[in-house]
PDB file of N, CA and C in Angstrom:
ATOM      1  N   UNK A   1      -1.980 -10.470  -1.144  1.00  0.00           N
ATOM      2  CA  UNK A   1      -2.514 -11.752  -1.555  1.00  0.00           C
ATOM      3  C   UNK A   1      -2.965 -11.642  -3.014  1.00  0.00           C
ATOM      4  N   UNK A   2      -2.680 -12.663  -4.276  1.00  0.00           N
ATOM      5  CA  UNK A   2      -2.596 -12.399  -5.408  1.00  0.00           C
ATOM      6  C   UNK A   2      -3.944 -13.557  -5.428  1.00  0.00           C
ATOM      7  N   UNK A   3      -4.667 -12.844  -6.265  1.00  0.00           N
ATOM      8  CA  UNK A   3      -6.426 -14.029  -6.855  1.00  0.00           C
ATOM      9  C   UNK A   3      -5.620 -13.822  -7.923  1.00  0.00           C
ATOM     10  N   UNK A   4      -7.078 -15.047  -8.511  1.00  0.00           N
ATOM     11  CA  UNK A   4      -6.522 -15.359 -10.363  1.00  0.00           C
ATOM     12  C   UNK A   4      -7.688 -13.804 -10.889  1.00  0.00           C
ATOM     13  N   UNK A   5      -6.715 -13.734 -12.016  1.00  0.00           N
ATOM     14  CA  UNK A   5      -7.133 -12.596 -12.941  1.00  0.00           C
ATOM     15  C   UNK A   5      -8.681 -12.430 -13.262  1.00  0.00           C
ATOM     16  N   UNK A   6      -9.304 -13.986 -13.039  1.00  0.00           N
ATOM     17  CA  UNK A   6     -10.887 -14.108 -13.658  1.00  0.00           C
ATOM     18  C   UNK A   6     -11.854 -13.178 -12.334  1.00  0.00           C
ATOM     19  N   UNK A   7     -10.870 -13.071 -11.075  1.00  0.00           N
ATOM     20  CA  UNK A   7     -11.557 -12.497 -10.684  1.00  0.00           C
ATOM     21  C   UNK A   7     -12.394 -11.125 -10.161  1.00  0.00           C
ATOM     22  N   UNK A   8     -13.806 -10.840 -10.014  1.00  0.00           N
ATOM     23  CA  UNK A   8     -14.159  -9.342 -10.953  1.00  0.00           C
ATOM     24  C   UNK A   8     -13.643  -8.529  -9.387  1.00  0.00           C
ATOM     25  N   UNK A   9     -13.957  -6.984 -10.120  1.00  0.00           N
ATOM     26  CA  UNK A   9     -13.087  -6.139  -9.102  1.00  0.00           C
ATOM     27  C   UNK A   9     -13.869  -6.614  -7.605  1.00  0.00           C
ATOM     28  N   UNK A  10     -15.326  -6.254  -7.547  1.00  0.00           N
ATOM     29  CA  UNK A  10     -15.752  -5.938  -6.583  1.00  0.00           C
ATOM     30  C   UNK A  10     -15.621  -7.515  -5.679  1.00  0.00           C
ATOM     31  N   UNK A  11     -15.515  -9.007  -5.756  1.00  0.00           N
ATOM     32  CA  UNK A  11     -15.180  -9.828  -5.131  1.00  0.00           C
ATOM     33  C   UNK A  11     -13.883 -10.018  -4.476  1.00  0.00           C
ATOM     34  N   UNK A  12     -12.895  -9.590  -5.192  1.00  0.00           N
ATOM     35  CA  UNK A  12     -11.789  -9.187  -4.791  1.00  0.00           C
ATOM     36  C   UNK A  12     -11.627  -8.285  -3.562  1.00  0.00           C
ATOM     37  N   UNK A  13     -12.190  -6.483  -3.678  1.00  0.00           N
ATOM     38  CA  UNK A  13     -12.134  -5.777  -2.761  1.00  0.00           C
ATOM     39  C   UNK A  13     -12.545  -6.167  -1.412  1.00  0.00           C
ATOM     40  N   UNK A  14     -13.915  -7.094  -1.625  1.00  0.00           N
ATOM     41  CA  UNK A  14     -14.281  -7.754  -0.427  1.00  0.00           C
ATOM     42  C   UNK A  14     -13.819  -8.731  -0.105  1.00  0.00           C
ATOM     43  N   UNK A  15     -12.895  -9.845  -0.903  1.00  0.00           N
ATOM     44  CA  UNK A  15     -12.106 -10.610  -0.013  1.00  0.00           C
ATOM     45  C   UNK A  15     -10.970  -9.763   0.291  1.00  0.00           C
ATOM     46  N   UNK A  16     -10.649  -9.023  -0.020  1.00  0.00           N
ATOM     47  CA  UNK A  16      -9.196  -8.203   0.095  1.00  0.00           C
ATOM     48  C   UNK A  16      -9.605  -7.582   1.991  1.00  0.00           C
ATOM     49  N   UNK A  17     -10.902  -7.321   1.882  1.00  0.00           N
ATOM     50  CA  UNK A  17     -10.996  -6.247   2.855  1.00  0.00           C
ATOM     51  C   UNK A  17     -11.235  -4.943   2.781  1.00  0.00           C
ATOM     52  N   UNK A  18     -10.911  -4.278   1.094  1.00  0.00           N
ATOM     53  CA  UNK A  18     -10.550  -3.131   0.819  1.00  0.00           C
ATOM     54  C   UNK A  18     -11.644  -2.587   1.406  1.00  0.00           C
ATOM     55  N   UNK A  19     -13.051  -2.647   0.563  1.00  0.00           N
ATOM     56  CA  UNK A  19     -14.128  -2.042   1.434  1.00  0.00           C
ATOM     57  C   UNK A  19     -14.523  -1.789   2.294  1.00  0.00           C
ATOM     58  N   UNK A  20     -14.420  -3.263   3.675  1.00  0.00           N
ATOM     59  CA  UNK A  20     -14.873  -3.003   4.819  1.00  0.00           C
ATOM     60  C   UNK A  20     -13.696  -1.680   5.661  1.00  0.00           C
ATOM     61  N   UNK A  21     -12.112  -2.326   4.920  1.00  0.00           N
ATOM     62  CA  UNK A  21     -11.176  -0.617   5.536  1.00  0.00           C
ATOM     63  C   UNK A  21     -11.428   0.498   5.278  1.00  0.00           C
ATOM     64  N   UNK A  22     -11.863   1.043   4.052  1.00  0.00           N
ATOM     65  CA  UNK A  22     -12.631   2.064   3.782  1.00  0.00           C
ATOM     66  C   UNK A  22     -13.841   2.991   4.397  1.00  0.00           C
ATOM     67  N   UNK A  23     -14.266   1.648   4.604  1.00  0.00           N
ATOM     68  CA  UNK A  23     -15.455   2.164   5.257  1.00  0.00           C
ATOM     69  C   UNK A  23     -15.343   2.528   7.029  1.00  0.00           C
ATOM     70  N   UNK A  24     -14.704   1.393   7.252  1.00  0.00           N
ATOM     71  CA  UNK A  24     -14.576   1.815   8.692  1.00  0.00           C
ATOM     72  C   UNK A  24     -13.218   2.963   8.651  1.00  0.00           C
ATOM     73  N   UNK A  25     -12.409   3.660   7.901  1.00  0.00           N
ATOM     74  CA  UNK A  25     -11.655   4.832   7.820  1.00  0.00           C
ATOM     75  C   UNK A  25     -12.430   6.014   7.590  1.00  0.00           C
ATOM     76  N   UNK A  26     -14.097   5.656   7.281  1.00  0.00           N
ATOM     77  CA  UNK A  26     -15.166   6.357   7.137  1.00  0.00           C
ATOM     78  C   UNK A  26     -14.442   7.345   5.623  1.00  0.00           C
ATOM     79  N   UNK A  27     -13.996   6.904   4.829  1.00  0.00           N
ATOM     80  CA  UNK A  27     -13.420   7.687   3.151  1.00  0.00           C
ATOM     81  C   UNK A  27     -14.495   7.368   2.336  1.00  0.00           C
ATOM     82  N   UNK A  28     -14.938   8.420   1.788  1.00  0.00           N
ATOM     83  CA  UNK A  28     -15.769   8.339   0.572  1.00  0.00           C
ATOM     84  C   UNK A  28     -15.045   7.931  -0.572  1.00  0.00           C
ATOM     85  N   UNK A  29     -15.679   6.851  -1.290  1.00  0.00           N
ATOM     86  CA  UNK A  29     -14.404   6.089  -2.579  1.00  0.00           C
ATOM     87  C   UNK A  29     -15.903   6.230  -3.536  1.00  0.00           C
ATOM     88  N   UNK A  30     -15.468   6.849  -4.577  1.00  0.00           N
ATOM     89  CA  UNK A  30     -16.261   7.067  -5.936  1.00  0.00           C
ATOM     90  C   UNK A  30     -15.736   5.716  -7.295  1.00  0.00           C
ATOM     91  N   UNK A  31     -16.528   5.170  -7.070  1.00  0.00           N
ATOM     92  CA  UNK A  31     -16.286   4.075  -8.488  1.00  0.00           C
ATOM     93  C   UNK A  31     -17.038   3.856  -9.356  1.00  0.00           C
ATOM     94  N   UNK A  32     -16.550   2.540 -10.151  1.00  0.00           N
ATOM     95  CA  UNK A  32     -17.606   2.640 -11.333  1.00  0.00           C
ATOM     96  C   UNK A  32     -18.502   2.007 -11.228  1.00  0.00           C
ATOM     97  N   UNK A  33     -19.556   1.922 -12.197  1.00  0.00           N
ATOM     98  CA  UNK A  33     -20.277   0.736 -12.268  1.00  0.00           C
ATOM     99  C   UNK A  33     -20.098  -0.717 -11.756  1.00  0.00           C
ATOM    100  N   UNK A  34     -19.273  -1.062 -12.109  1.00  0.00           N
ATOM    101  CA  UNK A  34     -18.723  -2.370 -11.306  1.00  0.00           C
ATOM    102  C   UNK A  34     -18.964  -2.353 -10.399  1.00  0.00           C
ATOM    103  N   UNK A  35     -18.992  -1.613  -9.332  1.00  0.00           N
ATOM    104  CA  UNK A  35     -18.542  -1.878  -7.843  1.00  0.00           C
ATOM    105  C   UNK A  35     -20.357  -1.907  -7.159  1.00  0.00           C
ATOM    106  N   UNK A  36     -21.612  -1.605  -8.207  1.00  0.00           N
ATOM    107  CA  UNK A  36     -22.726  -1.354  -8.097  1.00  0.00           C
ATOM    108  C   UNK A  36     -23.118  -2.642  -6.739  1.00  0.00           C
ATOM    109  N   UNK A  37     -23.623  -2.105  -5.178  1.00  0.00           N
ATOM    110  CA  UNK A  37     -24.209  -2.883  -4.621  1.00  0.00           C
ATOM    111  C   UNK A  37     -22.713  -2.884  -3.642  1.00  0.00           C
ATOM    112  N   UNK A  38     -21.657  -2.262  -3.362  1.00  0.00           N
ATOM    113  CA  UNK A  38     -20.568  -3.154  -2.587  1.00  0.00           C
ATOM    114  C   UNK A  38     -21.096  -2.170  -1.560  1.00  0.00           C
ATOM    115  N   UNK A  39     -21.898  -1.280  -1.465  1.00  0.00           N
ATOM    116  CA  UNK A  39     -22.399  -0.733   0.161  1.00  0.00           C
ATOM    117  C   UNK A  39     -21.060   0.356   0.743  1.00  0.00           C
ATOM    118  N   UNK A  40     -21.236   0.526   2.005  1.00  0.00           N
ATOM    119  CA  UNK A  40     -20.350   1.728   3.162  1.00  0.00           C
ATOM    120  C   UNK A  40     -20.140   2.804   2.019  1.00  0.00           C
ATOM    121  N   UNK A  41     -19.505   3.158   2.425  1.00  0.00           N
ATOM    122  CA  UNK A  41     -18.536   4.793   1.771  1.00  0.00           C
ATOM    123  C   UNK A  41     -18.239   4.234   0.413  1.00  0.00           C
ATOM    124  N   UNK A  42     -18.543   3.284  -0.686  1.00  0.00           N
ATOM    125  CA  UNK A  42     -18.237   3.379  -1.856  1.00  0.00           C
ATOM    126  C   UNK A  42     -19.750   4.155  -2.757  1.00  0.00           C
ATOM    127  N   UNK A  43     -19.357   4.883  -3.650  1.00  0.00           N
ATOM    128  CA  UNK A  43     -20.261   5.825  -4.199  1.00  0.00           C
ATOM    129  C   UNK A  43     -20.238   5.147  -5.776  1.00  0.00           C
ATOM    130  N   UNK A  44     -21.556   4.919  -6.398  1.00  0.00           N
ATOM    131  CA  UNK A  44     -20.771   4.296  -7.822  1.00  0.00           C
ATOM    132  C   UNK A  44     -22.424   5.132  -8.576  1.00  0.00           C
ATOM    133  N   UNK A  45     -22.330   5.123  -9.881  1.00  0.00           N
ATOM    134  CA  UNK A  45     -23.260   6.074 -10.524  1.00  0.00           C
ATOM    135  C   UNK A  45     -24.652   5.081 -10.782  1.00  0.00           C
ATOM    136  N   UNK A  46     -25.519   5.592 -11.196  1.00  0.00           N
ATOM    137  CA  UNK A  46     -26.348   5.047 -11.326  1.00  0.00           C
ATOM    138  C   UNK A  46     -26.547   4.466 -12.559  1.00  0.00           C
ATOM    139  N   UNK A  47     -27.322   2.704 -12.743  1.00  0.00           N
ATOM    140  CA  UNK A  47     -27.273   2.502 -13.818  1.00  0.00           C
ATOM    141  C   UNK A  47     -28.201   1.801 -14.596  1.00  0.00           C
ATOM    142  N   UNK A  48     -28.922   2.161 -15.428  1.00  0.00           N
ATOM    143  CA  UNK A  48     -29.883   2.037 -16.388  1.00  0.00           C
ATOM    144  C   UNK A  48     -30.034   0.773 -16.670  1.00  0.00           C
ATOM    145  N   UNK A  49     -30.810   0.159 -16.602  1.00  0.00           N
ATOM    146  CA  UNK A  49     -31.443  -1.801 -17.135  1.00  0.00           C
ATOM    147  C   UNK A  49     -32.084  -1.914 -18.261  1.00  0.00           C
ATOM    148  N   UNK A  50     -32.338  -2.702 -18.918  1.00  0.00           N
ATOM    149  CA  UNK A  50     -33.085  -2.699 -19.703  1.00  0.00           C
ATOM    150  C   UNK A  50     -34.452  -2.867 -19.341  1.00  0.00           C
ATOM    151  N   UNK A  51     -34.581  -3.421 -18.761  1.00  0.00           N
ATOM    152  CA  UNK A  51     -36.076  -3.825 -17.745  1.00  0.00           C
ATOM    153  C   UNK A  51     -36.810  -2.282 -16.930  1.00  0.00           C
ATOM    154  N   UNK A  52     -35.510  -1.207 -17.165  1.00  0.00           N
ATOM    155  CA  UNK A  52     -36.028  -0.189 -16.427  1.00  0.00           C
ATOM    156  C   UNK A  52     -36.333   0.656 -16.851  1.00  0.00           C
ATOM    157  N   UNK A  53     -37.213   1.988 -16.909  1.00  0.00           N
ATOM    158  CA  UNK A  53     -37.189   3.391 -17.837  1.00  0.00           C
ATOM    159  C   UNK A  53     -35.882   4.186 -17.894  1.00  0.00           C
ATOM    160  N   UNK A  54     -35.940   4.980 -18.599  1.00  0.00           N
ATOM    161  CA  UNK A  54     -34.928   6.216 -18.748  1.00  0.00           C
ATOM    162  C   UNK A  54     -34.459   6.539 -17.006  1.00  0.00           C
ATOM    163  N   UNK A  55     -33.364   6.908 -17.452  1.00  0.00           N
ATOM    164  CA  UNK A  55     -32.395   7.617 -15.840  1.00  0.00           C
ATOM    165  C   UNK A  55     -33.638   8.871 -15.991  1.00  0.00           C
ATOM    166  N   UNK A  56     -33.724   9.144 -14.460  1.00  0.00           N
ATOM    167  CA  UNK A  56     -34.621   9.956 -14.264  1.00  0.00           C
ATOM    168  C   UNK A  56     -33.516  11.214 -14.413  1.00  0.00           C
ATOM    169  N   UNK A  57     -33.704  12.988 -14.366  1.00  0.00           N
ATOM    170  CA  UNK A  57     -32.763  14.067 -14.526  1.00  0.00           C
ATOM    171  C   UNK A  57     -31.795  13.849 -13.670  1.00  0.00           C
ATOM    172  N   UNK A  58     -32.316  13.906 -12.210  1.00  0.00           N
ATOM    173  CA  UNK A  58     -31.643  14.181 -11.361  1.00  0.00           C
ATOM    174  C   UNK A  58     -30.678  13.340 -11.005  1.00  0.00           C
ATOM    175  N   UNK A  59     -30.996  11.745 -11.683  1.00  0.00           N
ATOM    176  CA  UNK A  59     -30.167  10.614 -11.706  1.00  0.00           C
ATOM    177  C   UNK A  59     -29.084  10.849 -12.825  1.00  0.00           C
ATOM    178  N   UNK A  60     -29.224  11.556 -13.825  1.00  0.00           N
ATOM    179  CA  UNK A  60     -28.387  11.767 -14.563  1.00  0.00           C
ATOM    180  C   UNK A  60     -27.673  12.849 -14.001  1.00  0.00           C
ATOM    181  N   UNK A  61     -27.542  13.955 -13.533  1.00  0.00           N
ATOM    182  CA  UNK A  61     -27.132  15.214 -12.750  1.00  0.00           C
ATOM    183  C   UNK A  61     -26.277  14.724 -11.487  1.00  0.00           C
ATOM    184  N   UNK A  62     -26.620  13.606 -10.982  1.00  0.00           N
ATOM    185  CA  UNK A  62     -26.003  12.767 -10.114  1.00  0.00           C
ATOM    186  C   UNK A  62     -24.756  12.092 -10.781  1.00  0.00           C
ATOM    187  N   UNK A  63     -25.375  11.306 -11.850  1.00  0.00           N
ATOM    188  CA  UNK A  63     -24.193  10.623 -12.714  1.00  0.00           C
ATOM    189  C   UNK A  63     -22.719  11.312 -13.069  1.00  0.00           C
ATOM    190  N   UNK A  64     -23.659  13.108 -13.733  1.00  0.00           N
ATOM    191  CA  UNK A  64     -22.067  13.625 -14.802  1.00  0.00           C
ATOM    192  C   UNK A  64     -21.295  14.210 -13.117  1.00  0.00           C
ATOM    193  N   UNK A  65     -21.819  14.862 -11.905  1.00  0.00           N
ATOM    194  CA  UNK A  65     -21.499  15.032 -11.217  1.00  0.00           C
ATOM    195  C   UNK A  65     -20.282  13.987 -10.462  1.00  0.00           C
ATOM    196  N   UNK A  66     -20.621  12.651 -10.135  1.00  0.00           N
ATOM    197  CA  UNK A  66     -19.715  11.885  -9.990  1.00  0.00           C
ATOM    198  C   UNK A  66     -18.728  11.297 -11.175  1.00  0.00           C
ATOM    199  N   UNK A  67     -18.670  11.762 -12.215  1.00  0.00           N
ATOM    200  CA  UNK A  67     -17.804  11.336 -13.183  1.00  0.00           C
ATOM    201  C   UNK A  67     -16.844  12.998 -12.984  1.00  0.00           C
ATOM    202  N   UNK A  68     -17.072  13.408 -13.001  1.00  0.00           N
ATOM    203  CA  UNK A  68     -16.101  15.012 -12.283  1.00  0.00           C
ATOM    204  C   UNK A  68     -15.518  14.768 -11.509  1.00  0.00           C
ATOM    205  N   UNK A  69     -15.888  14.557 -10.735  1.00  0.00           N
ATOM    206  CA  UNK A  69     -14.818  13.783  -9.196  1.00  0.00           C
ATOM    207  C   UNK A  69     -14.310  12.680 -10.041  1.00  0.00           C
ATOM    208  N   UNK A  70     -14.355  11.417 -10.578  1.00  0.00           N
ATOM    209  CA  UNK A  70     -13.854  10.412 -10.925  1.00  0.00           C
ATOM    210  C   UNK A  70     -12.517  10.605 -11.982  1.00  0.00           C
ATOM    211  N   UNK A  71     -13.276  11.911 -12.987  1.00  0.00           N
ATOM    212  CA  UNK A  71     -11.655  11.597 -13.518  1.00  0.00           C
ATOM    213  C   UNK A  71     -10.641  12.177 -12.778  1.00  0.00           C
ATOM    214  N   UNK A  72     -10.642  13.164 -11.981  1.00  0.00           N
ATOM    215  CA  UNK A  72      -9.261  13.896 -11.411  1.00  0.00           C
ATOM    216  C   UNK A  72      -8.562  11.864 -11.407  1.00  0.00           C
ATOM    217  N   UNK A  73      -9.222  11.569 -10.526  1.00  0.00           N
ATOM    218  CA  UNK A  73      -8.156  10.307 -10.053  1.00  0.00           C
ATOM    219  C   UNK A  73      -7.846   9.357 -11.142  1.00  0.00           C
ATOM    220  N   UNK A  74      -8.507   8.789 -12.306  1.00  0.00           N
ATOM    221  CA  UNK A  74      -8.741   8.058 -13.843  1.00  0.00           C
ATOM    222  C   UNK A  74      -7.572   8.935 -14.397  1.00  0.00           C
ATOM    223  N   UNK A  75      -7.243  10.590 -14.191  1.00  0.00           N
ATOM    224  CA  UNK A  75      -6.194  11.346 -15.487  1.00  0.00           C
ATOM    225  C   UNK A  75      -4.728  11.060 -14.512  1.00  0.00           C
ATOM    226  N   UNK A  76      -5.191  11.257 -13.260  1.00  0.00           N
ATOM    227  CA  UNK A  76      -3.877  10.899 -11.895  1.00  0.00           C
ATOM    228  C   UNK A  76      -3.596   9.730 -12.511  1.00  0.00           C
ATOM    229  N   UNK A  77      -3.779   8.132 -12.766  1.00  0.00           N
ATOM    230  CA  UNK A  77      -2.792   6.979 -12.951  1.00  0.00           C
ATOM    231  C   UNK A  77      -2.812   7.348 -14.454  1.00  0.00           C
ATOM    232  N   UNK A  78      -3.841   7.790 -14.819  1.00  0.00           N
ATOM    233  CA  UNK A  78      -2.983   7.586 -16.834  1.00  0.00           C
ATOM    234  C   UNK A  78      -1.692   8.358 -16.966  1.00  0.00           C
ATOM    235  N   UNK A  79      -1.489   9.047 -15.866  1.00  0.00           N
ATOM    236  CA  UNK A  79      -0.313   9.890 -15.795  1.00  0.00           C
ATOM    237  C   UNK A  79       0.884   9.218 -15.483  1.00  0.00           C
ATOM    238  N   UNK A  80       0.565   9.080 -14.314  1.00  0.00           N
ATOM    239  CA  UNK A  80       1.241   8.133 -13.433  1.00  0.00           C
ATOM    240  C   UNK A  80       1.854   6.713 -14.420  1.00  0.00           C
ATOM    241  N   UNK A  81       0.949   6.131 -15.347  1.00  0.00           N
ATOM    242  CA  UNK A  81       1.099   5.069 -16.415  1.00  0.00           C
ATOM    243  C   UNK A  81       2.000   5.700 -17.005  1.00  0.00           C
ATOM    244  N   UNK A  82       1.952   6.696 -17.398  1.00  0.00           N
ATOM    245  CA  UNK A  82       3.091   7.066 -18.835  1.00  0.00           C
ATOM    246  C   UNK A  82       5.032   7.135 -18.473  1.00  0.00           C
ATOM    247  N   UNK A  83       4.168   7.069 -17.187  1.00  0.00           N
ATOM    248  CA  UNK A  83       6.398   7.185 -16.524  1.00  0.00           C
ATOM    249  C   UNK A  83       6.549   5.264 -16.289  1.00  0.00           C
ATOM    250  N   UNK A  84       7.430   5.205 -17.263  1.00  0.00           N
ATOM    251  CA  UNK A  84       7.712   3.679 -16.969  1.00  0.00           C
ATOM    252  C   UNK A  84       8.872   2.987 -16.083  1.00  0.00           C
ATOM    253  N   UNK A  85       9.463   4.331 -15.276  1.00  0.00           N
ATOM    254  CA  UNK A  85       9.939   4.102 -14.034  1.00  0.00           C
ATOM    255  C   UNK A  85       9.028   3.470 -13.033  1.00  0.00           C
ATOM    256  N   UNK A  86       8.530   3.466 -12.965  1.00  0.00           N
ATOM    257  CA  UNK A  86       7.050   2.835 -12.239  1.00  0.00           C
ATOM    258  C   UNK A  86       6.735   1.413 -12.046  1.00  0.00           C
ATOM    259  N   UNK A  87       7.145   0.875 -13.301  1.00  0.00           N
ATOM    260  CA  UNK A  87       6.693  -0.659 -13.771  1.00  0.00           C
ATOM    261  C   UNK A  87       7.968  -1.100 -13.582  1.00  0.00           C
ATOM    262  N   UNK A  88       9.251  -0.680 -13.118  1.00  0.00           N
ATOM    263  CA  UNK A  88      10.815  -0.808 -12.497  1.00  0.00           C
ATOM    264  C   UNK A  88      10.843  -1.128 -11.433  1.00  0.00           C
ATOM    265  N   UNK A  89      10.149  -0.075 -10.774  1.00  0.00           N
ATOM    266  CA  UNK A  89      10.141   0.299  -9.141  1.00  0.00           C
ATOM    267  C   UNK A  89      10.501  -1.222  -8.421  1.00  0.00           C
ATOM    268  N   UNK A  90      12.074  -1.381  -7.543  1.00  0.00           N
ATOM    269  CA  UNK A  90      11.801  -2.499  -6.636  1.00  0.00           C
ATOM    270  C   UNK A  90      12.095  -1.660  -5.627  1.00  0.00           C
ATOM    271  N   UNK A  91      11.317  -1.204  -4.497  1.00  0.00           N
ATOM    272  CA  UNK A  91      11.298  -0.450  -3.298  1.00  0.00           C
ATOM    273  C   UNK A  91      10.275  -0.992  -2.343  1.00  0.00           C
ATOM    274  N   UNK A  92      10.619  -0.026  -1.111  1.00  0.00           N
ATOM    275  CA  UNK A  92       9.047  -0.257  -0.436  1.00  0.00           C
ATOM    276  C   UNK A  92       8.262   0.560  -0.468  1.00  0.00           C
ATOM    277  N   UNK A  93       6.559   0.436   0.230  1.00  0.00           N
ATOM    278  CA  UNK A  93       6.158   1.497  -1.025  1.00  0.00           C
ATOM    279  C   UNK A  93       6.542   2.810  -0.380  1.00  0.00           C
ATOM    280  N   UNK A  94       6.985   2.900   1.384  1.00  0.00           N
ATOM    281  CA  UNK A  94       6.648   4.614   1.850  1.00  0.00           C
ATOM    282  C   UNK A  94       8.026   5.232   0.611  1.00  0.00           C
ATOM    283  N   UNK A  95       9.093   4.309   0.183  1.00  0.00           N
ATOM    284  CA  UNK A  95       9.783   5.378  -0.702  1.00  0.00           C
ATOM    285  C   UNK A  95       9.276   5.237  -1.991  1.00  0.00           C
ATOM    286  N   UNK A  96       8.261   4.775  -2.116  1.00  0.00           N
ATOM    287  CA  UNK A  96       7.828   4.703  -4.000  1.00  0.00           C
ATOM    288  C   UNK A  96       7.034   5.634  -3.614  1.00  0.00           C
ATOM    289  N   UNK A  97       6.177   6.326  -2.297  1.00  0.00           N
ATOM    290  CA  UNK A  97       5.323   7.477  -2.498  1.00  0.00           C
ATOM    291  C   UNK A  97       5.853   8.547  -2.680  1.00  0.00           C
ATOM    292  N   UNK A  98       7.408   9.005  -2.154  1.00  0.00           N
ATOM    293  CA  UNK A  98       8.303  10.522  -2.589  1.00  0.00           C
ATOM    294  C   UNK A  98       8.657  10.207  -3.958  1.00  0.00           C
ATOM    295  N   UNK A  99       9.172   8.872  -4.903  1.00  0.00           N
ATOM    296  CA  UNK A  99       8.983   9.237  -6.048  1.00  0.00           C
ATOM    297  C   UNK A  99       8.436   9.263  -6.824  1.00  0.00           C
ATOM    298  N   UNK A 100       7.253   8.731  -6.895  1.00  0.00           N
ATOM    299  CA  UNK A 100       5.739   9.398  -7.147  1.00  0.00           C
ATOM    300  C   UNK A 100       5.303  10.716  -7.391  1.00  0.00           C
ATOM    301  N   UNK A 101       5.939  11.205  -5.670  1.00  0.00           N
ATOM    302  CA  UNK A 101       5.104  12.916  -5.452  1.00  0.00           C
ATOM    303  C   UNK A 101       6.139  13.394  -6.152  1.00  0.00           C
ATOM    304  N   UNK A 102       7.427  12.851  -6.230  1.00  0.00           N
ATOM    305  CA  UNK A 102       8.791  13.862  -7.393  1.00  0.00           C
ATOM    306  C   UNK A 102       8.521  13.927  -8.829  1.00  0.00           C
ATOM    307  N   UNK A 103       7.965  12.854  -9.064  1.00  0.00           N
ATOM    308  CA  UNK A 103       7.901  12.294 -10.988  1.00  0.00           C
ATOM    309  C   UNK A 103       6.456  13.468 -10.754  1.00  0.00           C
ATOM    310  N   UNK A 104       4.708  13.825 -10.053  1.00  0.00           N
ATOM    311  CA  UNK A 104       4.281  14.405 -10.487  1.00  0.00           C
ATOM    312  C   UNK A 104       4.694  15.793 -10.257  1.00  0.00           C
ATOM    313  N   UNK A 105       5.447  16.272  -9.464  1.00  0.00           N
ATOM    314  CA  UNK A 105       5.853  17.458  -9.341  1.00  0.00           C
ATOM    315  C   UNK A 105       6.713  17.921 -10.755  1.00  0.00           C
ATOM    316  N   UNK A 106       7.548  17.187 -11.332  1.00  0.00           N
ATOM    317  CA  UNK A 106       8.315  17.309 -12.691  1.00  0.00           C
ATOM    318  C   UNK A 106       7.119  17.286 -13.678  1.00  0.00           C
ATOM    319  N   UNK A 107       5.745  16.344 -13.209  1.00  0.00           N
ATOM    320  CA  UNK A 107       5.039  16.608 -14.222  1.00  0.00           C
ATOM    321  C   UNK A 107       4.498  18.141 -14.665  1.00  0.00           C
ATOM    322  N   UNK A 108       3.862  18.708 -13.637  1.00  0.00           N
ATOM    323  CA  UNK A 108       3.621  19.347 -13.232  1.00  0.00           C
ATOM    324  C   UNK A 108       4.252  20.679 -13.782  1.00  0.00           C
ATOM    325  N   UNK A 109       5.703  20.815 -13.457  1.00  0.00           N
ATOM    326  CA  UNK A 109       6.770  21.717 -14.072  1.00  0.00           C
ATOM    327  C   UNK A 109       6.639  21.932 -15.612  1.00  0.00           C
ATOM    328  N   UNK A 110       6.814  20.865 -16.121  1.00  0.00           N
ATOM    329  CA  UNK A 110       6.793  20.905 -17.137  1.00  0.00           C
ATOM    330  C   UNK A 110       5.643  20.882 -18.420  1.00  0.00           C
ATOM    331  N   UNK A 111       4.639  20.516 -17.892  1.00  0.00           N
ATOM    332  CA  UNK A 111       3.122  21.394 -18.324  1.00  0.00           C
ATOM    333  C   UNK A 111       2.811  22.687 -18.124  1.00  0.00           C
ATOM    334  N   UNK A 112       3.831  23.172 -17.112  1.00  0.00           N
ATOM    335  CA  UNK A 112       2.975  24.376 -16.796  1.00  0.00           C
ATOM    336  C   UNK A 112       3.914  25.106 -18.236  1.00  0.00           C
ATOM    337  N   UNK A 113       5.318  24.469 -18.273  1.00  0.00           N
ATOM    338  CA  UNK A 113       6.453  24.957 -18.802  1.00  0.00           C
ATOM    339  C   UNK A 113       5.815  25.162 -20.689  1.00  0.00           C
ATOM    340  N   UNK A 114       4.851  24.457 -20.708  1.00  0.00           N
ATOM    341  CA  UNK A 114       4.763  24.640 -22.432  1.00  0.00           C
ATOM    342  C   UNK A 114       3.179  24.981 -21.984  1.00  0.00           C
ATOM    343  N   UNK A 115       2.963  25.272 -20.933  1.00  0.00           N
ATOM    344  CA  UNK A 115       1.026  25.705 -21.368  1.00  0.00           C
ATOM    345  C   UNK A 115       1.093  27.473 -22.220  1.00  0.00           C
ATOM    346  N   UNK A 116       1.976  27.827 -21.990  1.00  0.00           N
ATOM    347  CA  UNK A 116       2.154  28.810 -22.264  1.00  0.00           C
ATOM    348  C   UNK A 116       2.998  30.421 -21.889  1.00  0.00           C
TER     349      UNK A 116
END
């Protein structure tokens, strides 16, 4: 089901459903700021007001901690972005997931191939 563009992530996920499936699949989903307040298994960092004092340590220790987990998956699509076979793709998706797992496996090869 396609909304208009104006609309923000986290209204979407909850008309989509995404959240309440998530949650009842019981998956921990790490997001951003945005998603602040969408509740179950979504994890989002903590965030500073103006109305409020300084992030306390441990709120910050919390923060860089979930941004560690966050980029593995943030460097996964910028990757994933750079193959413009992708933005081609007319399939369904269970065969767009083997060429997916093929394009990062070539990625893969071939990083390791010039790391040294």
């Amino acid at each position: 089901m396609a909304l208009p563009g104006r609309t923000h992530d986290l209204s979407a996920a909850r008309q989509l459903g995404i959240i309440d499936a998530l949650t009842s699949a019981d998956v921990m989903t790490f997001a951003d700021k945005g998603y602040q307040g969408a509740g179950g298994t979504i994890r989002v960092p903590f965030k500073r007001h103006r109305s409020r004092p300084k992030l306390q340590r441990w709120q910050k220790r919390y923060n860089r901690q979930h941004a560690r987990i966050r980029v593995r998956g943030e460097r996964a699509i910028a990757t994933l972005k750079t193959w413009t076979l992708l933005a081609k793709l007319r399939c369904c998706p269970r065969r767009a997931t083997v060429i997916v797992q093929a394009i990062l496996v070539l990625q893969h090869v071939e990083a390791d191939r010039y790391a040294g």
